[in-house]
C-alpha atoms as a PDB file:
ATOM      1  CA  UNK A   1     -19.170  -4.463   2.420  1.00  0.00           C
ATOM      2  CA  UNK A   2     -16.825  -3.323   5.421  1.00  0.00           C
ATOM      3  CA  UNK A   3     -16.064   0.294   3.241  1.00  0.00           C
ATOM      4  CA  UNK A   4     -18.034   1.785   0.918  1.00  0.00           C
ATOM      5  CA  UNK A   5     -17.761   5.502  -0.451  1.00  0.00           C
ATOM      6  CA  UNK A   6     -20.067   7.236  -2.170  1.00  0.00           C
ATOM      7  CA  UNK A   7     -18.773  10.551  -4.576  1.00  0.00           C
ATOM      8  CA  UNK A   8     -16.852  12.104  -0.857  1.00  0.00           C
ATOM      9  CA  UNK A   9     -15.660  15.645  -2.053  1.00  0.00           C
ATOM     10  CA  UNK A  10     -13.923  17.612   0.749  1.00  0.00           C
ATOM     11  CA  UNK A  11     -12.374  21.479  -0.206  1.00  0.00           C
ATOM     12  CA  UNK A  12     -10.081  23.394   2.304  1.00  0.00           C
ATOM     13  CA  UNK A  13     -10.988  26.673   0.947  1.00  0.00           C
ATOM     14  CA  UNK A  14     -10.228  27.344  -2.559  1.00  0.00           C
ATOM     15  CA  UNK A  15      -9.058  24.038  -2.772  1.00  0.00           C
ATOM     16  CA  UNK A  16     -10.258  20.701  -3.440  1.00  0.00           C
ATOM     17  CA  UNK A  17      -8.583  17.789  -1.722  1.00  0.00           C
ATOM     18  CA  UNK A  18     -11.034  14.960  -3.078  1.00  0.00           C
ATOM     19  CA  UNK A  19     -13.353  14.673  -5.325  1.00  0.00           C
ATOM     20  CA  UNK A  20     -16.715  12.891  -6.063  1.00  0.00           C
ATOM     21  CA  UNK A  21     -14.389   9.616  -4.566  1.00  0.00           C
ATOM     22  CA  UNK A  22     -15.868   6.229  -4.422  1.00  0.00           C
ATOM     23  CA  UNK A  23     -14.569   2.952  -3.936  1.00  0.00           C
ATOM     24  CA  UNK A  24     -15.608  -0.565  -1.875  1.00  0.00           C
ATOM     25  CA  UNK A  25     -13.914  -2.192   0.390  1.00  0.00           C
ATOM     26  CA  UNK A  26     -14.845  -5.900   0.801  1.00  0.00           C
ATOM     27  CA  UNK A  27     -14.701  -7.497   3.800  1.00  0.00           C
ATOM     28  CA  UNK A  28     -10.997  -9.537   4.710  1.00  0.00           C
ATOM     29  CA  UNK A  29      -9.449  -7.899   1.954  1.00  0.00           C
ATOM     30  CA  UNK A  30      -5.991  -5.756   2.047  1.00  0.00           C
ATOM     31  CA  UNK A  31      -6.282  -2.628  -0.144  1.00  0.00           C
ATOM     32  CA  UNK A  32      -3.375  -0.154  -0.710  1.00  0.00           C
ATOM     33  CA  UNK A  33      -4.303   3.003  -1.146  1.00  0.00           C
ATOM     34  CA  UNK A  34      -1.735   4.836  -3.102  1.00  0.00           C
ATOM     35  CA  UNK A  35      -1.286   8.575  -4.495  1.00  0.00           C
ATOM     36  CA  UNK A  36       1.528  11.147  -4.734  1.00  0.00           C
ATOM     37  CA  UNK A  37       2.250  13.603  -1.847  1.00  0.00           C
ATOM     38  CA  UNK A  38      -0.449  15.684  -1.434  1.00  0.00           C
ATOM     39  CA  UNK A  39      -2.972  13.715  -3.316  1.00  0.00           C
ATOM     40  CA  UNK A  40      -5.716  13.210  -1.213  1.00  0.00           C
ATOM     41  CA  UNK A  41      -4.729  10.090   0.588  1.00  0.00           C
ATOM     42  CA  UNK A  42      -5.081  11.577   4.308  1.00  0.00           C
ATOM     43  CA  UNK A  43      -7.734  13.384   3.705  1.00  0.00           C
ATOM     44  CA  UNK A  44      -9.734   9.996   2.359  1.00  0.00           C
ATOM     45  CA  UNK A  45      -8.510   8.530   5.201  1.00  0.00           C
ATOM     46  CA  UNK A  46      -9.443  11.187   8.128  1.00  0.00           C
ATOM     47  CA  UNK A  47     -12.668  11.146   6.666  1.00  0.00           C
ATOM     48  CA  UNK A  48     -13.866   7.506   7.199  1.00  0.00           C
ATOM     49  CA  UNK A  49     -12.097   7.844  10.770  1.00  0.00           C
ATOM     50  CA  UNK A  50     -14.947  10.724  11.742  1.00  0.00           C
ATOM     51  CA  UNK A  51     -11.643  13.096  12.517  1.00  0.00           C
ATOM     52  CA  UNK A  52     -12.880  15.441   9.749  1.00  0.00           C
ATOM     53  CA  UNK A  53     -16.169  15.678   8.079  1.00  0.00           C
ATOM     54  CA  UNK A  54     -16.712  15.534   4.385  1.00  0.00           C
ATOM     55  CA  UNK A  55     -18.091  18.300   2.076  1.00  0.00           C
ATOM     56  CA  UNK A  56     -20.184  16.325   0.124  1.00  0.00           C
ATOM     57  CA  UNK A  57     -20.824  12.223  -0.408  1.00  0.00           C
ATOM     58  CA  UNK A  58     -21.974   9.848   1.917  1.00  0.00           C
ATOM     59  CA  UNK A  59     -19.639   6.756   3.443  1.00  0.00           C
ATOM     60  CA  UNK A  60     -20.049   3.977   5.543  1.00  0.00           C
ATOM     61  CA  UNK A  61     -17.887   2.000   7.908  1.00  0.00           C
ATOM     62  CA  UNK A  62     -19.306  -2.125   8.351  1.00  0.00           C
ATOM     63  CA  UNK A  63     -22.907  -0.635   7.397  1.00  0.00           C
ATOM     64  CA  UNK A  64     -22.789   2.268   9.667  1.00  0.00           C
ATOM     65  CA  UNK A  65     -22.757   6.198   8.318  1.00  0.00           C
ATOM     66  CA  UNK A  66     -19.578   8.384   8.835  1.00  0.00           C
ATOM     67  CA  UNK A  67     -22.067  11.592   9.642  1.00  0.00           C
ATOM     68  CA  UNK A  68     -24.876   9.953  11.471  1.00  0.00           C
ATOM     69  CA  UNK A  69     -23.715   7.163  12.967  1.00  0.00           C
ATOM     70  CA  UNK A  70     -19.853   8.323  13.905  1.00  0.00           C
ATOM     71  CA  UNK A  71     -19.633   6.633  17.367  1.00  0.00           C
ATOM     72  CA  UNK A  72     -20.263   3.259  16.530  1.00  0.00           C
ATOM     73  CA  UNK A  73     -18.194   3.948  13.097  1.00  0.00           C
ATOM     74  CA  UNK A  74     -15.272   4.623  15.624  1.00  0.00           C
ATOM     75  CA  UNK A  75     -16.090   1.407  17.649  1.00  0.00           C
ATOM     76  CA  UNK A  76     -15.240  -0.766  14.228  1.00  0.00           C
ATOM     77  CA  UNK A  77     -12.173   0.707  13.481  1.00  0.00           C
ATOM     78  CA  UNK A  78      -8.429   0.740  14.419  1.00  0.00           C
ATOM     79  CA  UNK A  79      -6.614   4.188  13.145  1.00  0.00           C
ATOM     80  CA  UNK A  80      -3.173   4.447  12.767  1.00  0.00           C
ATOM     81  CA  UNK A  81      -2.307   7.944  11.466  1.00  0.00           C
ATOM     82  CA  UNK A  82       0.642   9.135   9.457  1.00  0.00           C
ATOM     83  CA  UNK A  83       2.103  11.005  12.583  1.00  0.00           C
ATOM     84  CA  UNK A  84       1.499   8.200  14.895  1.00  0.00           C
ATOM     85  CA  UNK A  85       0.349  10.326  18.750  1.00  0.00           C
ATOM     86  CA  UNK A  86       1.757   9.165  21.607  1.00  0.00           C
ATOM     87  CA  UNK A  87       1.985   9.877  25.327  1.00  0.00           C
ATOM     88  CA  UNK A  88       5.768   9.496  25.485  1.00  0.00           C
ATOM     89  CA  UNK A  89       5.792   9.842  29.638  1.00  0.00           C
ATOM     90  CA  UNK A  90       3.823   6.741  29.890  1.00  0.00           C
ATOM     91  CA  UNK A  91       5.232   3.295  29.649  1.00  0.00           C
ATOM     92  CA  UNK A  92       4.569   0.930  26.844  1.00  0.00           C
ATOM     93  CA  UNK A  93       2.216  -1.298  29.072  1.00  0.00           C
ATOM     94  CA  UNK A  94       0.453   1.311  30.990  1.00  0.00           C
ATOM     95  CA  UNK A  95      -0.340   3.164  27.830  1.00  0.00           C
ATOM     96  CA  UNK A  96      -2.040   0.359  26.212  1.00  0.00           C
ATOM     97  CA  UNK A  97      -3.872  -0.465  29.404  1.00  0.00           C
ATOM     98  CA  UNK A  98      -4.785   3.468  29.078  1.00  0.00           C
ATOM     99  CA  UNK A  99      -6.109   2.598  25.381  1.00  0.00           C
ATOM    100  CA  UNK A 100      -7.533  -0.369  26.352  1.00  0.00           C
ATOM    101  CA  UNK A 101      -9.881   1.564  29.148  1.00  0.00           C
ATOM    102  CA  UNK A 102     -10.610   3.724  26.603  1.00  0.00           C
ATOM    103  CA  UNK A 103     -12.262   1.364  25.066  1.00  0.00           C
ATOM    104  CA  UNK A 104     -13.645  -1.002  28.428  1.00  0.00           C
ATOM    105  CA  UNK A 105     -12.525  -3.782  26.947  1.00  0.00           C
ATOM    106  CA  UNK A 106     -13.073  -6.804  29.276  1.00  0.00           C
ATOM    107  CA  UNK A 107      -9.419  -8.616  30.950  1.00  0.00           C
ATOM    108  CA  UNK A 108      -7.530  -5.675  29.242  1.00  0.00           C
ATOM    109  CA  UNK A 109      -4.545  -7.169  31.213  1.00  0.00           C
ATOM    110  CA  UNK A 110      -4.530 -10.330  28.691  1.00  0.00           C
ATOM    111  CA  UNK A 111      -5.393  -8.223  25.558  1.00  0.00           C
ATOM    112  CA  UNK A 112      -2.110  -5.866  26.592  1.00  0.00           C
ATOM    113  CA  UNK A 113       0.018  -8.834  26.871  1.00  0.00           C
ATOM    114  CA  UNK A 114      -1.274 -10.328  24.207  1.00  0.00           C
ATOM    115  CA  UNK A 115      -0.942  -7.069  22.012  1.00  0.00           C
ATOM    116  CA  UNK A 116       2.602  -6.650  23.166  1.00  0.00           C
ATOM    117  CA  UNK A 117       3.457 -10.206  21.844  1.00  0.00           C
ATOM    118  CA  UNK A 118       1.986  -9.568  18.281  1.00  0.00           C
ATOM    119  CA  UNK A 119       3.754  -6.821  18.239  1.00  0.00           C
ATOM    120  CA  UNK A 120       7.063  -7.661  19.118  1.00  0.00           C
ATOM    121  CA  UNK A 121       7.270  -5.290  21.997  1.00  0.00           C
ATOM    122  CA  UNK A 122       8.109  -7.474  24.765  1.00  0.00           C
ATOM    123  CA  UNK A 123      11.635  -6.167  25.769  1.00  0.00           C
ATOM    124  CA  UNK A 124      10.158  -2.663  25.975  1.00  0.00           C
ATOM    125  CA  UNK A 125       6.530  -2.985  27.586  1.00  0.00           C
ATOM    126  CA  UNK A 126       8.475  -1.517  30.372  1.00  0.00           C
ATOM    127  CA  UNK A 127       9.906   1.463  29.222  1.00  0.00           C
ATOM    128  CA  UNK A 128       8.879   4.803  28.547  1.00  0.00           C
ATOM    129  CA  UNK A 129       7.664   5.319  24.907  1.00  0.00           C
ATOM    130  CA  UNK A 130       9.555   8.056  24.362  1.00  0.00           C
ATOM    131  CA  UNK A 131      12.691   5.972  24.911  1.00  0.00           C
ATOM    132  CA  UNK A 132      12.048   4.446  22.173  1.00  0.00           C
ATOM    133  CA  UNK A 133      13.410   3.962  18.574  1.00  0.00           C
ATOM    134  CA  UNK A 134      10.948   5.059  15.830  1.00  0.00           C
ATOM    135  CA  UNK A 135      10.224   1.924  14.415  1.00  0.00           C
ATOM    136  CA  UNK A 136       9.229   0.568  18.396  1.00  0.00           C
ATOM    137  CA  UNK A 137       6.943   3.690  18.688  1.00  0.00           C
ATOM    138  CA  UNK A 138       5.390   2.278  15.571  1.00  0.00           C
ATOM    139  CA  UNK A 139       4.717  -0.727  16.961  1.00  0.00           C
ATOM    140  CA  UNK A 140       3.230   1.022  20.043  1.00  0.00           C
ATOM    141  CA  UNK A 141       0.860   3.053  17.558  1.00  0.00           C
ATOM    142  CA  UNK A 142      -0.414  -0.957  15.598  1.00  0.00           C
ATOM    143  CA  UNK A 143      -0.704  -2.199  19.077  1.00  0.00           C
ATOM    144  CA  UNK A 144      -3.302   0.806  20.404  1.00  0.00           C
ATOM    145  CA  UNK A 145      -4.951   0.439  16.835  1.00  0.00           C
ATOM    146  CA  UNK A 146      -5.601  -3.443  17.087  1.00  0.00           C
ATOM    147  CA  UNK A 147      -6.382  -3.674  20.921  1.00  0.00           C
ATOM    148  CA  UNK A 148      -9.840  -3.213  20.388  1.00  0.00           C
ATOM    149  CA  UNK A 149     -10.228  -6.237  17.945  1.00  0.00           C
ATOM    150  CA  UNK A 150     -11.734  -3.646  15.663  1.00  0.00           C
ATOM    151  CA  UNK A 151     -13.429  -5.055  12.147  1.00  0.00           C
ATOM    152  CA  UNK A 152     -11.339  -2.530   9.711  1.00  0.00           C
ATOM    153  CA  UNK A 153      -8.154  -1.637   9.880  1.00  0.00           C
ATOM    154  CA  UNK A 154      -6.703   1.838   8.700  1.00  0.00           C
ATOM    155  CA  UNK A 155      -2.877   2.813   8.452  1.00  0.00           C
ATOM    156  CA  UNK A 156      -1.507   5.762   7.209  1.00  0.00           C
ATOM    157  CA  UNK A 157       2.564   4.800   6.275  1.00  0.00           C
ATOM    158  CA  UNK A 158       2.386   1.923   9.042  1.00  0.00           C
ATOM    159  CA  UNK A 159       5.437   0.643   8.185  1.00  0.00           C
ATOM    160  CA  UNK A 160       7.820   4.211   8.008  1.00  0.00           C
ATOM    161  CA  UNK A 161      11.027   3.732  10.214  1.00  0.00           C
ATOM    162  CA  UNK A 162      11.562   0.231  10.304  1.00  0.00           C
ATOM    163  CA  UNK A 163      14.519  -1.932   9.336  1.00  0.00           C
ATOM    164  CA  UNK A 164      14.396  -4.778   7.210  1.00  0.00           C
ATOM    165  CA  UNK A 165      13.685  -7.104   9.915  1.00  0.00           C
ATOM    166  CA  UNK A 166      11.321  -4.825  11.228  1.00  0.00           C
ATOM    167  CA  UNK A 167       9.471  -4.519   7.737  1.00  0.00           C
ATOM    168  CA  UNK A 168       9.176  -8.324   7.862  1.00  0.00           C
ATOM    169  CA  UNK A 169       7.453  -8.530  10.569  1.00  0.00           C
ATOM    170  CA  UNK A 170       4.849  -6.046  10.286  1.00  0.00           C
ATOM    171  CA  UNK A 171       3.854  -6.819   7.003  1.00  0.00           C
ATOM    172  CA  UNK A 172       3.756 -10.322   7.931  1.00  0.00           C
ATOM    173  CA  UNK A 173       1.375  -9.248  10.728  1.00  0.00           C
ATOM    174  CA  UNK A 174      -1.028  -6.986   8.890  1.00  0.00           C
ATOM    175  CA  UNK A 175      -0.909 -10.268   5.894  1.00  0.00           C
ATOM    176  CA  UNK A 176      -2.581 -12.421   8.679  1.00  0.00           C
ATOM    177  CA  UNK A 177      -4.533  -9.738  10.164  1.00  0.00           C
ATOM    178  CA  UNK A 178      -6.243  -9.515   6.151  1.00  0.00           C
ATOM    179  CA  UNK A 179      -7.484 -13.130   7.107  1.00  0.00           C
ATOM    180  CA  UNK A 180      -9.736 -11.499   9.665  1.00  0.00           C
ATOM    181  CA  UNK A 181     -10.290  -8.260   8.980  1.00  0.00           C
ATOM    182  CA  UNK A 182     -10.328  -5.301   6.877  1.00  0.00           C
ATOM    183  CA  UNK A 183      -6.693  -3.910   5.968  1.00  0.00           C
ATOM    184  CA  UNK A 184      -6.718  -0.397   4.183  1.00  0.00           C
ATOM    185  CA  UNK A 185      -3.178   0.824   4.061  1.00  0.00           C
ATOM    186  CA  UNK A 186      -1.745   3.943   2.300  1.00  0.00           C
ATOM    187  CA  UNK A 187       2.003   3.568   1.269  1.00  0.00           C
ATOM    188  CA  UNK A 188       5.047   4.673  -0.666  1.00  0.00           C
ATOM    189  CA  UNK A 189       6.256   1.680  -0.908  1.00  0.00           C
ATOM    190  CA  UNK A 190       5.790  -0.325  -3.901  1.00  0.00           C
ATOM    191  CA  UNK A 191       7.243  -3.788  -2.491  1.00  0.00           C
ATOM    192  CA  UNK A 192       4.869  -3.825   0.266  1.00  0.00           C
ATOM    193  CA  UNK A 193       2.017  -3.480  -1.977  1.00  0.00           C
ATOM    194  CA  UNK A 194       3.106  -6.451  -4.560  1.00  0.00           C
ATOM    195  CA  UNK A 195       3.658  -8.400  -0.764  1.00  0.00           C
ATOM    196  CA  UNK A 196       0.125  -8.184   0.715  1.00  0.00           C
ATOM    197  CA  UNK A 197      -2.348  -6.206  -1.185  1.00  0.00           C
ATOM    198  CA  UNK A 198      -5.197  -8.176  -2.673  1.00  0.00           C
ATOM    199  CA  UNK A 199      -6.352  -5.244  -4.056  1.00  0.00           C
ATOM    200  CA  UNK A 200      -5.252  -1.276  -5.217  1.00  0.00           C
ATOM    201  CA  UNK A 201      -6.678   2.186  -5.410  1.00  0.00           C
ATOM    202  CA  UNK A 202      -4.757   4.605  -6.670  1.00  0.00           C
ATOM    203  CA  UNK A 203      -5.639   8.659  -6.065  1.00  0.00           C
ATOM    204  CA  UNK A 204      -3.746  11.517  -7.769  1.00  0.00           C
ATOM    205  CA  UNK A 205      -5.596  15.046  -7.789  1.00  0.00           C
ATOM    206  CA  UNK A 206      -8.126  14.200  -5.515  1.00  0.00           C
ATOM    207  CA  UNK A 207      -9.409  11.705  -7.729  1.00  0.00           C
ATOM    208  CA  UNK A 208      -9.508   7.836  -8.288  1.00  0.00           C
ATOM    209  CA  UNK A 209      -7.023   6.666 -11.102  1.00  0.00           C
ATOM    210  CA  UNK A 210      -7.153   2.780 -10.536  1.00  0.00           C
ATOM    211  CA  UNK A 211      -9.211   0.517  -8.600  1.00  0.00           C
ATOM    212  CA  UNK A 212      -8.046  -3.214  -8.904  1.00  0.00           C
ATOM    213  CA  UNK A 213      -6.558  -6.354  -8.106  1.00  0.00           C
ATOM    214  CA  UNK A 214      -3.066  -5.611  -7.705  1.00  0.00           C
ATOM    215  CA  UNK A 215      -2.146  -8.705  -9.932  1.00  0.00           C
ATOM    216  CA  UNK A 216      -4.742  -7.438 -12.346  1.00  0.00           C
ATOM    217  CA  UNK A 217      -2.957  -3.494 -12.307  1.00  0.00           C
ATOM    218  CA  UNK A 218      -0.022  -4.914 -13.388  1.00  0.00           C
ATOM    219  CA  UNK A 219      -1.008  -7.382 -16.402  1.00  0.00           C
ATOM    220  CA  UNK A 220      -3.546  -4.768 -17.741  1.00  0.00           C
ATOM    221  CA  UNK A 221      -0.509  -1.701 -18.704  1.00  0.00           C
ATOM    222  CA  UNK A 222       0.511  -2.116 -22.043  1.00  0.00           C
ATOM    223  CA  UNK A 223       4.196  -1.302 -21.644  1.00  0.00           C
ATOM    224  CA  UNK A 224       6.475  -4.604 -21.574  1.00  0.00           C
ATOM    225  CA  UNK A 225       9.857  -4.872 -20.755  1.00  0.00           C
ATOM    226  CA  UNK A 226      12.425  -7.624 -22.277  1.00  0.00           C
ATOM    227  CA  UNK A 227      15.481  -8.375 -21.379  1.00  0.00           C
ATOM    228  CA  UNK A 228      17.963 -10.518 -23.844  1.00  0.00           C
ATOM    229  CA  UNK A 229      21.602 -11.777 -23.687  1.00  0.00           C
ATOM    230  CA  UNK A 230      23.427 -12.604 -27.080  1.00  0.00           C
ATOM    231  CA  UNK A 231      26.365 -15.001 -26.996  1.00  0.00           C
ATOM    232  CA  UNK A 232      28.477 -11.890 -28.781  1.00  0.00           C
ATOM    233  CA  UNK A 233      29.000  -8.307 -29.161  1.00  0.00           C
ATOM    234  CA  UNK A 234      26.322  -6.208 -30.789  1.00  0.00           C
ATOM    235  CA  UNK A 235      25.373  -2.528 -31.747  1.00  0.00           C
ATOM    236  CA  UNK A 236      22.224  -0.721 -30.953  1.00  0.00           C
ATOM    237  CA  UNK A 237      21.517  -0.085 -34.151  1.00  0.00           C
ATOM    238  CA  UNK A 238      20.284  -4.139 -34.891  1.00  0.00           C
ATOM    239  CA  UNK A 239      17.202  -3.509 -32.924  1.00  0.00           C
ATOM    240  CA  UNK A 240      15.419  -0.942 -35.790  1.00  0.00           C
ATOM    241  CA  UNK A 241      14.094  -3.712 -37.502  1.00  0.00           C
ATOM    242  CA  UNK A 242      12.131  -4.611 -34.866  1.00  0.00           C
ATOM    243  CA  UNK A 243       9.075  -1.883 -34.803  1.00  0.00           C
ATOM    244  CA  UNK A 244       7.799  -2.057 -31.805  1.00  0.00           C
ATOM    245  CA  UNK A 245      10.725  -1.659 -29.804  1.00  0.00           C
ATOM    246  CA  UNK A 246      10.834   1.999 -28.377  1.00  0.00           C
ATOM    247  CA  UNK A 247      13.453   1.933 -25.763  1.00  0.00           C
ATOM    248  CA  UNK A 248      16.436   0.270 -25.661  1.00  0.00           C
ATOM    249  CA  UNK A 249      19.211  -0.067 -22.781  1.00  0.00           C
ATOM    250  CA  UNK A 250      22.304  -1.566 -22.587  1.00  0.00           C
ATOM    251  CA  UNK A 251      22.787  -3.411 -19.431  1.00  0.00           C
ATOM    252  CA  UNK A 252      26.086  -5.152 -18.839  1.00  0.00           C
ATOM    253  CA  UNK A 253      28.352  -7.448 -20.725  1.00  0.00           C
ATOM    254  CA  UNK A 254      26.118  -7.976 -24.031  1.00  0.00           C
ATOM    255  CA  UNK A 255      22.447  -8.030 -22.300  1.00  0.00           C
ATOM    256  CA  UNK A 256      20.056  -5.484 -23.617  1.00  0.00           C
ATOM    257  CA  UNK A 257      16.714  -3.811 -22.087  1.00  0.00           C
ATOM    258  CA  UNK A 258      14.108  -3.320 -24.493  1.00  0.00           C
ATOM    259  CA  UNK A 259      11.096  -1.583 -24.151  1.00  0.00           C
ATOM    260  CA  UNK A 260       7.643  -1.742 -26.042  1.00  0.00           C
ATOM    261  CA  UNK A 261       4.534  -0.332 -25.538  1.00  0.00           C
ATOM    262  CA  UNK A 262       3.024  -2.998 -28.019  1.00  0.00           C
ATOM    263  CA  UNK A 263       0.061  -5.728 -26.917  1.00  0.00           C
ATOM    264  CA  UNK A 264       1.671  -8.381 -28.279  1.00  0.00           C
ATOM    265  CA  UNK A 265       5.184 -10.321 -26.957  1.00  0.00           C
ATOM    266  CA  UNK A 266       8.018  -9.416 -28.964  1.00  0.00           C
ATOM    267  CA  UNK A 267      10.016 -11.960 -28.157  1.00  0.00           C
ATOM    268  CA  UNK A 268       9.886 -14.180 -31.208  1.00  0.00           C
ATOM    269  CA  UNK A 269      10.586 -11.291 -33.039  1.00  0.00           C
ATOM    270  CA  UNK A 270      13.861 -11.090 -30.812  1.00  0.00           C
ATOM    271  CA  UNK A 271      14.530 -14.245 -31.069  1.00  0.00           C
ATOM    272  CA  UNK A 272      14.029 -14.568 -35.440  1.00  0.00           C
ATOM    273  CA  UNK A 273      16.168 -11.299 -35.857  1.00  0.00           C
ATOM    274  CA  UNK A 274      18.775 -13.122 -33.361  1.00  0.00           C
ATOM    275  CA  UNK A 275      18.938 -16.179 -35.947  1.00  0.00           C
ATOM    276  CA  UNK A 276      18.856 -13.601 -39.419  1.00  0.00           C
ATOM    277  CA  UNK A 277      22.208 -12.339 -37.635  1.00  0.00           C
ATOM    278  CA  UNK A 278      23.525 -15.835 -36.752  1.00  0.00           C
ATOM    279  CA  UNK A 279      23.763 -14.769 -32.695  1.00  0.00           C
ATOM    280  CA  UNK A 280      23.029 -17.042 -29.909  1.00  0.00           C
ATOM    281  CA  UNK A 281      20.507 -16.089 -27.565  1.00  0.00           C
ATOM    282  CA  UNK A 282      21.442 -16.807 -24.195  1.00  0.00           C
ATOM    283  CA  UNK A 283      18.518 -15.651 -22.117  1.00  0.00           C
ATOM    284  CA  UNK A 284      15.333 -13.989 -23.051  1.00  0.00           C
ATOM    285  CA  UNK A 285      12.651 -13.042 -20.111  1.00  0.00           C
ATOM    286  CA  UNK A 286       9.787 -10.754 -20.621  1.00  0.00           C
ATOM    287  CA  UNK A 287       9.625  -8.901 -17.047  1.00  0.00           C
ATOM    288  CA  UNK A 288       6.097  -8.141 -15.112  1.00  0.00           C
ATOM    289  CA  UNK A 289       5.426  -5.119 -14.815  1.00  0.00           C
ATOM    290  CA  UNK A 290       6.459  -3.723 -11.212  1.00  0.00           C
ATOM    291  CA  UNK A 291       3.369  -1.860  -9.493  1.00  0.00           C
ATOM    292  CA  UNK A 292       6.128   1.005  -9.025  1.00  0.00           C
ATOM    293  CA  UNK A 293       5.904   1.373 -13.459  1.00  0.00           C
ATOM    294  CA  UNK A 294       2.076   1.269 -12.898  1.00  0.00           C
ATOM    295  CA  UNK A 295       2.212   4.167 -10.200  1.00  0.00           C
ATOM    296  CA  UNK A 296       4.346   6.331 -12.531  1.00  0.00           C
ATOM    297  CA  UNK A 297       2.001   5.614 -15.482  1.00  0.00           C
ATOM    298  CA  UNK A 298      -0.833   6.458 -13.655  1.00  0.00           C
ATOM    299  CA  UNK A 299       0.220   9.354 -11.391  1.00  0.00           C
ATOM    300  CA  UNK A 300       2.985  11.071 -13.858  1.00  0.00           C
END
């Protein structure tokens, strides 16, 4: 088990950021860790990093303890915090050779280089950092966090100021970095988890809400949403006969979005009241649920 957590509480004076959390992390996995603003995520995250200590709970990092064992805990991981630190005097190459001496890694020269191409940076390994666009100091920040070929990964909003192309990229990067290693991410955005999160936790209060396979999150909430296009004109009012249905939304032309919080499809109930009023149905799709639904659900 590369992460494992065990009931971590942590209070900044009369107030409690986590608690009793625990969770497991399996090894080559890529788990999105996902809360509100002020939910706890940073704090989780500071925590297995050794940059703050816990009140109560034990954790450990690939076997190692958080409190007792913090050095070599550092040694397996690769932090990328929310306000990503840079020296922005310092060039793009000699700052990672900086990093890399940090941590005496052998023919840091070819790990730089190496870094630098992973990361896209090659037309600015020359320049200073602070010279930089936002989304290139980003790429600085996954390049000092992965030169160290470190067994877990952890990234706090790795993917904030990038363009689309940008976004692309990087979370095609940290996809093939999952093959290796241990990814835990927290994000606000819901398409990158769908894209490359075998698995989700979701905190809100300081406390653990969900803990699944993302494909599992999203079959296992109740509501389902339908959408349905009749060959004619229709009112609202048609859809009362059908129970279940407890929102209803007019999209364009004559397609409706229905809403039920019912376990079973509804669609051949659609479809039967669509023949009892002699209408043709043109399309009828029963949407998945979009892990953005299942964070509202759970978090609201």
């Amino acid at each position: 088990m590369s992460i494992l957590v065990n009931n971590i509480s942590k209070i900044y004076g009369t107030q409690r950021a986590l608690s009793n959390v625990s969770f497991e992390v399996g090894s080559n996995e890529i788990v999105g860790f996902l809360g509100p603003n002020g939910a706890g995520k940073s704090t989780m995250m500071k925590i297995l990093t050794c940059y703050i200590p816990p009140n109560d709970g034990r954790a450990k990092i690939c076997g190692f303890d958080i409190a007792t064992e913090s050095m070599e805990v550092r040694r397996q991981i690769g932090y990328l915090p929310e306000h990503n630190p840079l020296y922005l005097d310092m060039y793009v190459k000699e700052f990672l050779e900086f990093v890399g001496g940090i941590h005496k890694i052998k023919n840091s020269k070819s790990r730089v280089s190496e870094m630098i191409e992973v990361t896209g940076l090659q037309l600015e390994r020359n320049k200073k950092i602070g010279a930089l666009s936002k989304g290139y100091r980003q790429r600085v920040g996954l390049a000092q966090a992965m030169i160290h070929d470190p067994k877990v990964l952890i990234m706090d909003e790795p993917t904030t100021g990038l363009d689309p192309n940008q976004l692309d990229e990087i979370r095609g990067l940290i996809k093939s970095l999952g093959k290796h290693k241990t990814v835990m991410l927290s994000t606000h955005i819901m398409q990158e988890v769908e894209a490359i999160c075998d698995k989700v936790i979701i905190i809100n209060k300081g406390e653990i809400v969900a803990n699944d396979e993302t494909k599992n999150l999203q079959k296992n909430q109740t509501k389902q949403i339908i959408t349905v296009e009749f060959d004619k004109e229709i009112n609202k009012e048609l859809f009362e006969a059908v129970r279940e249905i407890e929102g209803i939304k007019r999209l364009q032309g004559n397609s409706w979005q229905l809403v039920s919080s019912s376990s079973t499809d509804i669609r051949k109930e659609i479809f039967n009241l669509a023949v009892a009023n002699n209408l043709g149905v043109l399309t009828l799709n029963r949407e998945e649920q979009k892990m953005e639904d299942v964070f509202k659900e759970l978090t609201k």
